[in-house]
Protein backbone atom coordinates (compact mmCIF):
# COMPACT_ATOMS: atom_id res chain seq x y z
CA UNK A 1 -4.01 -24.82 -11.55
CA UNK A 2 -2.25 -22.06 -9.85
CA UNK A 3 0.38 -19.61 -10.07
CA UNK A 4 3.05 -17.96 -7.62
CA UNK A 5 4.63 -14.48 -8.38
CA UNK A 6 6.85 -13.15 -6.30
CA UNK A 7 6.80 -9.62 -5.54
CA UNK A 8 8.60 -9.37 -2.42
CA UNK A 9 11.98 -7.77 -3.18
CA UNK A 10 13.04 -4.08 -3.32
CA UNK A 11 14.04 -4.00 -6.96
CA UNK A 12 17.17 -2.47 -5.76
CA UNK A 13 18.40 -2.61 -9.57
CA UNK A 14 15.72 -0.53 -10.77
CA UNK A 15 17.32 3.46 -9.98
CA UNK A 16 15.41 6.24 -9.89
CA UNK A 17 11.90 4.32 -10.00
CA UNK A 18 9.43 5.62 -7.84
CA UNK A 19 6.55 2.55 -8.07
CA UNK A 20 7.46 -0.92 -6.55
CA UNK A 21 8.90 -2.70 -9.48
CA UNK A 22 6.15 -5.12 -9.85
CA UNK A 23 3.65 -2.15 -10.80
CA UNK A 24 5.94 -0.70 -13.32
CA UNK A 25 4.05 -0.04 -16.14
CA UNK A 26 5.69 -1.03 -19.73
CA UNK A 27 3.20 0.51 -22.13
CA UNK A 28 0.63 1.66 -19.40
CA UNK A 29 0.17 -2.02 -17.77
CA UNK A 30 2.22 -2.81 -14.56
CA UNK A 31 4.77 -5.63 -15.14
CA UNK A 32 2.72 -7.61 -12.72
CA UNK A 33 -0.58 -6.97 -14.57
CA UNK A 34 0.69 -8.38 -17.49
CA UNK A 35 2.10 -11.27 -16.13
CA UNK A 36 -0.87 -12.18 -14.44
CA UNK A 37 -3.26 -11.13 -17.79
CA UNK A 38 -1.22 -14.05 -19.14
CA UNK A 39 -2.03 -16.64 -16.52
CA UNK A 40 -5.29 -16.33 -16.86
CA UNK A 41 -6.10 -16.09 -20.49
CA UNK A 42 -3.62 -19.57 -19.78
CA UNK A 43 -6.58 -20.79 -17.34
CA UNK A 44 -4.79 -20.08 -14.76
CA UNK A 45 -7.71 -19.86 -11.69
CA UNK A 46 -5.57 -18.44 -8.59
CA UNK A 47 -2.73 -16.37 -8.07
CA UNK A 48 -0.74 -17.02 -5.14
CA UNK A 49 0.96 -13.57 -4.91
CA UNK A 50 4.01 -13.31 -2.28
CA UNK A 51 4.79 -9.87 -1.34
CA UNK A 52 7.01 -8.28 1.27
CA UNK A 53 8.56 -4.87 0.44
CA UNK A 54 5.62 -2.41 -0.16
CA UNK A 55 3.43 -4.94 0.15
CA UNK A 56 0.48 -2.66 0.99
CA UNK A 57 1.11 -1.30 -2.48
CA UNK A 58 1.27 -4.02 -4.48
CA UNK A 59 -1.93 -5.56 -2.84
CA UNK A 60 -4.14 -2.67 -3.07
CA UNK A 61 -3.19 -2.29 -6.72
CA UNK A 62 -3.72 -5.36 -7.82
CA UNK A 63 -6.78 -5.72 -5.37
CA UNK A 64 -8.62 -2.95 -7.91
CA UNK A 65 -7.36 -3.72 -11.02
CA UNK A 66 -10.20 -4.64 -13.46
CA UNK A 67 -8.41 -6.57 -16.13
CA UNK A 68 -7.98 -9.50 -13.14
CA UNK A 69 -10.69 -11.94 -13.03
CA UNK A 70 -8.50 -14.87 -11.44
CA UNK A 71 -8.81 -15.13 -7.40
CA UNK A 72 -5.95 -13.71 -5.77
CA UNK A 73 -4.44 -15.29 -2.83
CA UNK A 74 -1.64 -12.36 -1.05
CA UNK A 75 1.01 -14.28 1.04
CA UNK A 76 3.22 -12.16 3.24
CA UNK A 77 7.40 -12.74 3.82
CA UNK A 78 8.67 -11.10 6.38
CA UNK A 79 12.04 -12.51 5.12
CA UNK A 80 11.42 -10.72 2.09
CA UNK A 81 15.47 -9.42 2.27
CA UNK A 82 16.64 -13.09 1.54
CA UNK A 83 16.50 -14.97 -1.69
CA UNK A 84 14.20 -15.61 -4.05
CA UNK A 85 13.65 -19.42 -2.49
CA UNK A 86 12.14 -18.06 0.71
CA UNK A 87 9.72 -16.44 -0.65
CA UNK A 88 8.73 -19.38 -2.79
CA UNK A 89 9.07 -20.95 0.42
CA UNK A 90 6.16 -18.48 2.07
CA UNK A 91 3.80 -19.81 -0.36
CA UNK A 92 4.16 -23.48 0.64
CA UNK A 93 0.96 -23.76 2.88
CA UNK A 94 -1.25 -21.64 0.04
CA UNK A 95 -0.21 -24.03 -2.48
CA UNK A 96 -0.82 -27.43 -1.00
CA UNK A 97 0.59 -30.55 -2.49
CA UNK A 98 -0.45 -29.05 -6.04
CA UNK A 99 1.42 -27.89 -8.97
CA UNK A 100 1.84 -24.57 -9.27
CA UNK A 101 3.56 -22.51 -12.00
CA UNK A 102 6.20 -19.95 -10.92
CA UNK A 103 7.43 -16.70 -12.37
CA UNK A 104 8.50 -13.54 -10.76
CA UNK A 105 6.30 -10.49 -10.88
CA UNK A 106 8.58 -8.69 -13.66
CA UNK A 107 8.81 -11.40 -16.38
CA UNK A 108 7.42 -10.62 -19.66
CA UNK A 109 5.91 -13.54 -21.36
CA UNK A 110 2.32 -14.77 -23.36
CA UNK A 111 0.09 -17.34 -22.13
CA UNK A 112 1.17 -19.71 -24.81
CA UNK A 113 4.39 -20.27 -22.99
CA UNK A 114 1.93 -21.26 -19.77
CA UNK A 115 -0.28 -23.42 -22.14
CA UNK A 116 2.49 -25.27 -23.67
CA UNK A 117 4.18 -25.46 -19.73
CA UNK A 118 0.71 -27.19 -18.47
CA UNK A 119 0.67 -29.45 -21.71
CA UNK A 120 4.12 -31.08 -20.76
CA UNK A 121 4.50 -34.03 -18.34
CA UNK A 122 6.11 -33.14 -15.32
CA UNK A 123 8.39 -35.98 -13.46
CA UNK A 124 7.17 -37.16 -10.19
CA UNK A 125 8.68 -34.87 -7.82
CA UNK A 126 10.16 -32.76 -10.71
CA UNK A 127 9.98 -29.51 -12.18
CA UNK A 128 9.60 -28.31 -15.92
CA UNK A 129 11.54 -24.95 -16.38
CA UNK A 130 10.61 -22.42 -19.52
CA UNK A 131 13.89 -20.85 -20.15
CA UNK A 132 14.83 -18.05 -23.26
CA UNK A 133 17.96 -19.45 -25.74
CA UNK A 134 17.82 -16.01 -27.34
CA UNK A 135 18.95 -13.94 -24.59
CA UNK A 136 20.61 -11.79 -26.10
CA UNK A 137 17.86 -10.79 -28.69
């Protein structure tokens, strides 16, 4: 199974951060550290990672991080100022005709949420989407 996080945007709605939002860290881990620590202790094998803005960052970071034992594949959108669907777009040809789980680089979440995503049936040419009722908790 694999996973695509997208890390290609600016973050524009994070002021005053220096770090490309995906290696914020919340309590010393970068959001996208912790996202991907989740995916894997999910089984999770590969990590299709699409990156655009500050790529080069974001690549070489995660490229020495020691906490990541999953393979990670780095897909490039030059396009990276559109929506969200091009870059999932980008990371068509890396992901084949499998499934794939999807999250964006900055979502918080535990890999029981992935486990229980991979034990659900999912529709011939479907999707199954995790989504938070308690929003405003």
């Amino acid at each position: 199974m694999k996973a695509v996080l997208l890390a290609a945007g600016a973050g524009s709605r994070l002021e005053g951060e220096t770090l490309p939002k995906p290696l914020v860290p919340i309590l010393g881990v970068p959001l996208i550290v912790r996202a991907l620590v989740q995916f894997q202790r999910a089984g999770v094998e590969e990590a299709i990672i699409v990156v655009g803005h500050r790529g080069d960052e974001i690549r070489a970071a995660l490229s020495r991080e020691p906490r990541l034992k999953l393979r990670l594949t780095f897909v490039d959108n030059p396009e990276w100022r559109k929506k969200n669907g091009v870059s999932v777009l980008a990371a068509r040809d890396a992901v084949g005709n499998n499934e794939f789980f999807l999250s964006m680089s900055d979502h918080v979440f535990e890999a029981a949420l992935v486990s229980a995503l991979k034990a659900t049936p999912c529709p011939e040419g479907g999707a199954v989407l995790a989504i938070d009722r308690k929003i405003d908790e």
